[in-house]
N, C-alpha and C. Protein backbone atom coordinates (compact mmCIF):
# COMPACT_ATOMS: atom_id res chain seq x y z
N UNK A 1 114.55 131.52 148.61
CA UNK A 1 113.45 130.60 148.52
C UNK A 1 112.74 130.80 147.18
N UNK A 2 112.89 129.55 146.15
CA UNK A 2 111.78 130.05 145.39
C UNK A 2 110.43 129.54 145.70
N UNK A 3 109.66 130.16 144.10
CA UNK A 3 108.17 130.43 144.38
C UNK A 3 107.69 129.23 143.59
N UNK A 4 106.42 128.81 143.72
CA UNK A 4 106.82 127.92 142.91
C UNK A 4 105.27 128.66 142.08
N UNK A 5 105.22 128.14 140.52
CA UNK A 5 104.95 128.56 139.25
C UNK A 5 103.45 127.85 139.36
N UNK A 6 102.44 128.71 138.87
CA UNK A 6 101.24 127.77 138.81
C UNK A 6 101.15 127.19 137.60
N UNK A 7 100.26 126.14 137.54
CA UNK A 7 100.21 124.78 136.88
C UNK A 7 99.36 125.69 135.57
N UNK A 8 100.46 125.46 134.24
CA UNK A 8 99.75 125.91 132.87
C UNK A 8 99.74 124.99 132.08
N UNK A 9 98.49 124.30 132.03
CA UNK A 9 98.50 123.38 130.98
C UNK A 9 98.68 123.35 129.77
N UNK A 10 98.39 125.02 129.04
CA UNK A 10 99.07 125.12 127.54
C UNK A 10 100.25 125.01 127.53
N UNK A 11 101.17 125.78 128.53
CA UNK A 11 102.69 125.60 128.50
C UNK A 11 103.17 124.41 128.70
N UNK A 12 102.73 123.48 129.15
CA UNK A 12 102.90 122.14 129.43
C UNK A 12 102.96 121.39 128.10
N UNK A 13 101.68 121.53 127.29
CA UNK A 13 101.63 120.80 125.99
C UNK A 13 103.25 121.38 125.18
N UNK A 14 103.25 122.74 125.30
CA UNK A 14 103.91 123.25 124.44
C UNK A 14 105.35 122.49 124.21
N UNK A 15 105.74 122.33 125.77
CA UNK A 15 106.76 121.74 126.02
C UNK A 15 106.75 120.40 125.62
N UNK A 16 105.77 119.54 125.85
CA UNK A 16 105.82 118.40 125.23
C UNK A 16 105.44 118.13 124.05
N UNK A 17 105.18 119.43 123.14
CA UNK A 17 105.12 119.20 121.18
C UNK A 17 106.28 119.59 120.82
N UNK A 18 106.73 120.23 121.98
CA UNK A 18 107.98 120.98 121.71
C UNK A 18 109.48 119.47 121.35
N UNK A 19 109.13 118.50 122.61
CA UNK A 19 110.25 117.49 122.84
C UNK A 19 109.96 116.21 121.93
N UNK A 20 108.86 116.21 121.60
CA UNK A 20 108.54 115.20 120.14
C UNK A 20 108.44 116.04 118.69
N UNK A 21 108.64 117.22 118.87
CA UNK A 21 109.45 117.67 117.35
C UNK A 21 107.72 117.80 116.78
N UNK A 22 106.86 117.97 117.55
CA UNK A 22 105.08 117.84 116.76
C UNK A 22 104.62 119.15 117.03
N UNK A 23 104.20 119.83 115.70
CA UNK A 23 103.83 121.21 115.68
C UNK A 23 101.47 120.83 116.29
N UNK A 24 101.31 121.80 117.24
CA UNK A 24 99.91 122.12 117.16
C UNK A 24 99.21 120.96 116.56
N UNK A 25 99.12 121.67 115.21
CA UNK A 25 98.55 120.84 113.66
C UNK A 25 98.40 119.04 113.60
N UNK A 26 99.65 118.79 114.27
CA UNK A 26 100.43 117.34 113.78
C UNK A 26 99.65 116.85 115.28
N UNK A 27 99.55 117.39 116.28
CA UNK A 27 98.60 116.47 117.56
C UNK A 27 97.40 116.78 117.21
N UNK A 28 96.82 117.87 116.85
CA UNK A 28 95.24 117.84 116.38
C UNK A 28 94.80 116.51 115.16
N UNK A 29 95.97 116.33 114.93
CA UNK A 29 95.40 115.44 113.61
C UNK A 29 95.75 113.80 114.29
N UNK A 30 96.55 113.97 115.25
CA UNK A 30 96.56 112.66 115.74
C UNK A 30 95.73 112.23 116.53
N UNK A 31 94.77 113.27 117.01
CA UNK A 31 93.34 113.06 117.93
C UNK A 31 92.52 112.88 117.22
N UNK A 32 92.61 113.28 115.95
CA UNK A 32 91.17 113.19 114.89
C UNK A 32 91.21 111.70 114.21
N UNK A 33 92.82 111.45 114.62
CA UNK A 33 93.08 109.77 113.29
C UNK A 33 92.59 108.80 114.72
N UNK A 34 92.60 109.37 115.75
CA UNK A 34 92.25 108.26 116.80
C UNK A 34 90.61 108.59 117.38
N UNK A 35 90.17 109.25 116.36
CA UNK A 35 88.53 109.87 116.75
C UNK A 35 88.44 110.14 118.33
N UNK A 36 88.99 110.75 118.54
CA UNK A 36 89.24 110.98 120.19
C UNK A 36 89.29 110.22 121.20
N UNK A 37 89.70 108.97 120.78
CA UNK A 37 89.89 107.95 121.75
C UNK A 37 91.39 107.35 122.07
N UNK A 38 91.33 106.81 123.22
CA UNK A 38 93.08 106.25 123.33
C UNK A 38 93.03 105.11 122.55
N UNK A 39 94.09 105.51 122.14
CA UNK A 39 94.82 103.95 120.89
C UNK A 39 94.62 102.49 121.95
N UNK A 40 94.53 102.15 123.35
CA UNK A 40 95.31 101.11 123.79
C UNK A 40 93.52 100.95 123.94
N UNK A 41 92.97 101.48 125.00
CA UNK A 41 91.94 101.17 125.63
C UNK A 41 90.46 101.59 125.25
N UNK A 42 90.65 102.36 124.27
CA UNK A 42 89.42 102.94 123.25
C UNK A 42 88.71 103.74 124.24
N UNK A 43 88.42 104.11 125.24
CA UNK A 43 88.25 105.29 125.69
C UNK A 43 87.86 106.73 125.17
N UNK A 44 87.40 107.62 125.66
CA UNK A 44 87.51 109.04 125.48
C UNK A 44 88.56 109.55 125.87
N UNK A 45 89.99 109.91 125.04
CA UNK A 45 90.90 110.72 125.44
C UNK A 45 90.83 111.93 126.67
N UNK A 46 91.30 111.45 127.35
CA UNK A 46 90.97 113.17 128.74
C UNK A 46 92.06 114.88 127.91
N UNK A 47 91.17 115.39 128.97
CA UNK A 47 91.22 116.86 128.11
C UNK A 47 93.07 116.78 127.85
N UNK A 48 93.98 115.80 128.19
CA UNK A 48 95.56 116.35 128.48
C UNK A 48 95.65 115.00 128.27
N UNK A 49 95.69 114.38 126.67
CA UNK A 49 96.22 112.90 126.58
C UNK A 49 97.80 113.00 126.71
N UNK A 50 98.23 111.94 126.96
CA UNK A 50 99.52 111.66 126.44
C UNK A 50 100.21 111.27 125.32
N UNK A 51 101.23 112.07 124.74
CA UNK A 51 102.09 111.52 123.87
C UNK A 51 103.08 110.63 124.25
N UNK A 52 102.69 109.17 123.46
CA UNK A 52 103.28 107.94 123.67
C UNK A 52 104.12 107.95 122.44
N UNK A 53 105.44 107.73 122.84
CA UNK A 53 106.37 107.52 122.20
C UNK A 53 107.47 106.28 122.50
N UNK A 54 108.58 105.92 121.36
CA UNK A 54 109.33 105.42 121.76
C UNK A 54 110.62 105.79 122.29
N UNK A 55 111.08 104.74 123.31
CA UNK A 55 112.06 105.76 124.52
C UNK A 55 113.15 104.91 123.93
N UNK A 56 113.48 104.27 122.66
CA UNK A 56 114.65 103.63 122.06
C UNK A 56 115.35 105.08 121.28
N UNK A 57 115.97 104.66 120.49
CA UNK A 57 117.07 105.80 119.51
C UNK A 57 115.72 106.67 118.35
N UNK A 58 114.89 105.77 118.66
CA UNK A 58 113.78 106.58 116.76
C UNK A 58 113.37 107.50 117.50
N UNK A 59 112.62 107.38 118.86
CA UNK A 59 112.07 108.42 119.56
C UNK A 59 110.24 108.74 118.97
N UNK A 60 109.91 107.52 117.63
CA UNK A 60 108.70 107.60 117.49
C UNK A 60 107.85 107.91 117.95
N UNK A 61 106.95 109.05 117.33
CA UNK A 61 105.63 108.96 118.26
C UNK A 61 104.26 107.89 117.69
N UNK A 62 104.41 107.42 118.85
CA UNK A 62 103.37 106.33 117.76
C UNK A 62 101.42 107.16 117.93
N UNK A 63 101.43 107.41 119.10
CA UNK A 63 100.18 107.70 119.01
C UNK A 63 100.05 109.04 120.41
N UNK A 64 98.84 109.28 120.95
CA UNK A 64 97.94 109.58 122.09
C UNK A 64 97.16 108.81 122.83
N UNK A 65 97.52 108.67 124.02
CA UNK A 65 97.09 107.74 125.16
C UNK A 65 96.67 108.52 126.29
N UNK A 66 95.72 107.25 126.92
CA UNK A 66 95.25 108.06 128.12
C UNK A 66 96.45 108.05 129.19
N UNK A 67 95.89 108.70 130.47
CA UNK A 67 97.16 108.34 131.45
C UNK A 67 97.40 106.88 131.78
N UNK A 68 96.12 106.01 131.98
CA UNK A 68 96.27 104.73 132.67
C UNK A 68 97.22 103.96 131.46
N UNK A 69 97.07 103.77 129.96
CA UNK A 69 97.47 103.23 128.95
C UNK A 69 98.97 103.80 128.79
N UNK A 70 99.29 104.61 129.16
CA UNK A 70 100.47 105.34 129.11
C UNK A 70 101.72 104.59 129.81
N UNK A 71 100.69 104.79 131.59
CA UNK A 71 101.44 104.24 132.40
C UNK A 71 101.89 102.47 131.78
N UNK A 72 100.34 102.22 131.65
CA UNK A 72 100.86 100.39 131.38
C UNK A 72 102.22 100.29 130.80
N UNK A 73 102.04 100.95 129.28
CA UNK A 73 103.10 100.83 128.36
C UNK A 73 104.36 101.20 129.22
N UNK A 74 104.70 102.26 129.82
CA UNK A 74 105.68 102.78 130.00
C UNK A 74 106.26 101.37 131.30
N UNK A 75 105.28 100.95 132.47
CA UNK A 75 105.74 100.35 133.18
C UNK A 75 106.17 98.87 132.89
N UNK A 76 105.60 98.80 131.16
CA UNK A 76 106.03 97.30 130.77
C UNK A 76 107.26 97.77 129.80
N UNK A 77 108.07 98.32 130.42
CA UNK A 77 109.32 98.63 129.62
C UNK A 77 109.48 99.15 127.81
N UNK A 78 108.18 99.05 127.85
CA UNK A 78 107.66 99.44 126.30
C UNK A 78 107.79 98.20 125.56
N UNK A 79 107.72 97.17 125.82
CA UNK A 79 108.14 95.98 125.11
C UNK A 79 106.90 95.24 124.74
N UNK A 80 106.64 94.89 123.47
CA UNK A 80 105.83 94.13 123.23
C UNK A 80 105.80 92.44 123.62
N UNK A 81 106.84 92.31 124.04
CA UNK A 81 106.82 90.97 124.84
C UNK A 81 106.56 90.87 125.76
N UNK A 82 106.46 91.45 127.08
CA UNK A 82 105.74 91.80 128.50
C UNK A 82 104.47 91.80 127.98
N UNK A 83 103.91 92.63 126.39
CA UNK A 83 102.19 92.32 127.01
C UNK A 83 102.26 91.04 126.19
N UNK A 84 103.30 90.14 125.85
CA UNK A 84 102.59 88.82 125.11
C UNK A 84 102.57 87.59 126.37
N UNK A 85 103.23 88.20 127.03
CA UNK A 85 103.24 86.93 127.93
C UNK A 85 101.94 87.50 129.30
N UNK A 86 101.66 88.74 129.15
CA UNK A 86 100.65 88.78 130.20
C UNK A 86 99.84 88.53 129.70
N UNK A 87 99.27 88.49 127.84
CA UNK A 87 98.17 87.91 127.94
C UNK A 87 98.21 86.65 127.86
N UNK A 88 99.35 85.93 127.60
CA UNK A 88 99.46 84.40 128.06
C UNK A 88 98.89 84.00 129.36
N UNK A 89 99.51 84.76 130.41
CA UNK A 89 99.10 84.83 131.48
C UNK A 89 98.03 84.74 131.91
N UNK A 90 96.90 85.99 131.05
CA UNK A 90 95.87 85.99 131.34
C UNK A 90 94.74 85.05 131.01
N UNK A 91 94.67 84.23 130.03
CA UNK A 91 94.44 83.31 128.89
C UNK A 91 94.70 82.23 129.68
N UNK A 92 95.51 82.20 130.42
CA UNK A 92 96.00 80.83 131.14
C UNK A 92 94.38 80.13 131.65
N UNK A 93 94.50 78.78 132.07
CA UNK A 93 93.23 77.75 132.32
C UNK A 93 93.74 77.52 133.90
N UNK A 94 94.77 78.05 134.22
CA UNK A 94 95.80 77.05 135.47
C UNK A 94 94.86 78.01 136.72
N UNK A 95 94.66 76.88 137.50
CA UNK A 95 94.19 77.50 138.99
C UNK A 95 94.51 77.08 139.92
N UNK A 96 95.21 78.05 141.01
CA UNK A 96 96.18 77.95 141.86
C UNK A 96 95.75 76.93 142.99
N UNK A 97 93.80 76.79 143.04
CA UNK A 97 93.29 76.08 143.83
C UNK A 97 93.66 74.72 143.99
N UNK A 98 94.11 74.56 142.43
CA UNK A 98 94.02 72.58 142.35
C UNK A 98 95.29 71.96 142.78
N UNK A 99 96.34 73.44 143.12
CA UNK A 99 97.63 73.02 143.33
C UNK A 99 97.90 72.42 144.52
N UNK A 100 98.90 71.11 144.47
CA UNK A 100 98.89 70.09 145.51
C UNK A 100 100.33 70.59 146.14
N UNK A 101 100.68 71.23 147.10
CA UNK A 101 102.31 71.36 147.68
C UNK A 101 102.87 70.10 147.83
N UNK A 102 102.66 68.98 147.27
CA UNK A 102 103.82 68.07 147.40
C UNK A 102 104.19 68.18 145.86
N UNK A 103 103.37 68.42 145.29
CA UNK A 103 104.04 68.23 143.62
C UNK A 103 105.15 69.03 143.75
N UNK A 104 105.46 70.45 144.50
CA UNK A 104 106.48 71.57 144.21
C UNK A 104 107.59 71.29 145.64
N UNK A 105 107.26 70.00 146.13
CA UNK A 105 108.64 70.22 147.27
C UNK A 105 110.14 69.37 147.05
């Protein structure tokens, strides 16, 4: 049976400066170029932002994100076309109220 390991948040970072190739130095300075806020949602970065990267072949890190901004990106496939059409979406004038069910049968 194993044991299981308590939760180290330095070892955690380490591992993840470790898998984007970013020394210490190189995330301190990416918190200072984003004045401690998340790139997506301008926020106060939480004490354990995320490194947002790209999950194509470059493996870019583009920035530090919060968790919620993280998730978005990650659950919109990372594609900048998913958020162009949601803010189409959102932008939209259309309301579902005025809709007549014979127009769609």
């Amino acid at each position: 049976m194993r044991t299981r390991r308590a939760y180290d948040p330095a070892a955690r970072r380490r591992r993840t400066l470790a898998a984007h190739k970013l020394s210490e130095a190189q995330y301190q300075a990416l918190v200072r170029r984003q004045k401690g806020l998340c790139d997506v949602c301008a926020k106060p970065l939480p004490a354990h932002p995320h490194v947002d990267h790209d999950h194509g072949p470059s493996g870019r890190v583009r920035g530090v994100l919060c968790w919620w901004c993280n998730r978005l990106i990650g659950n919109n496939r990372n594609t900048a076309l998913m958020f162009r059409r949601a803010a189409e979406y959102l932008e939209s004038r259309f309301d579902g109220r005025a809709i007549r069910p014979e127009d769609w049968s």
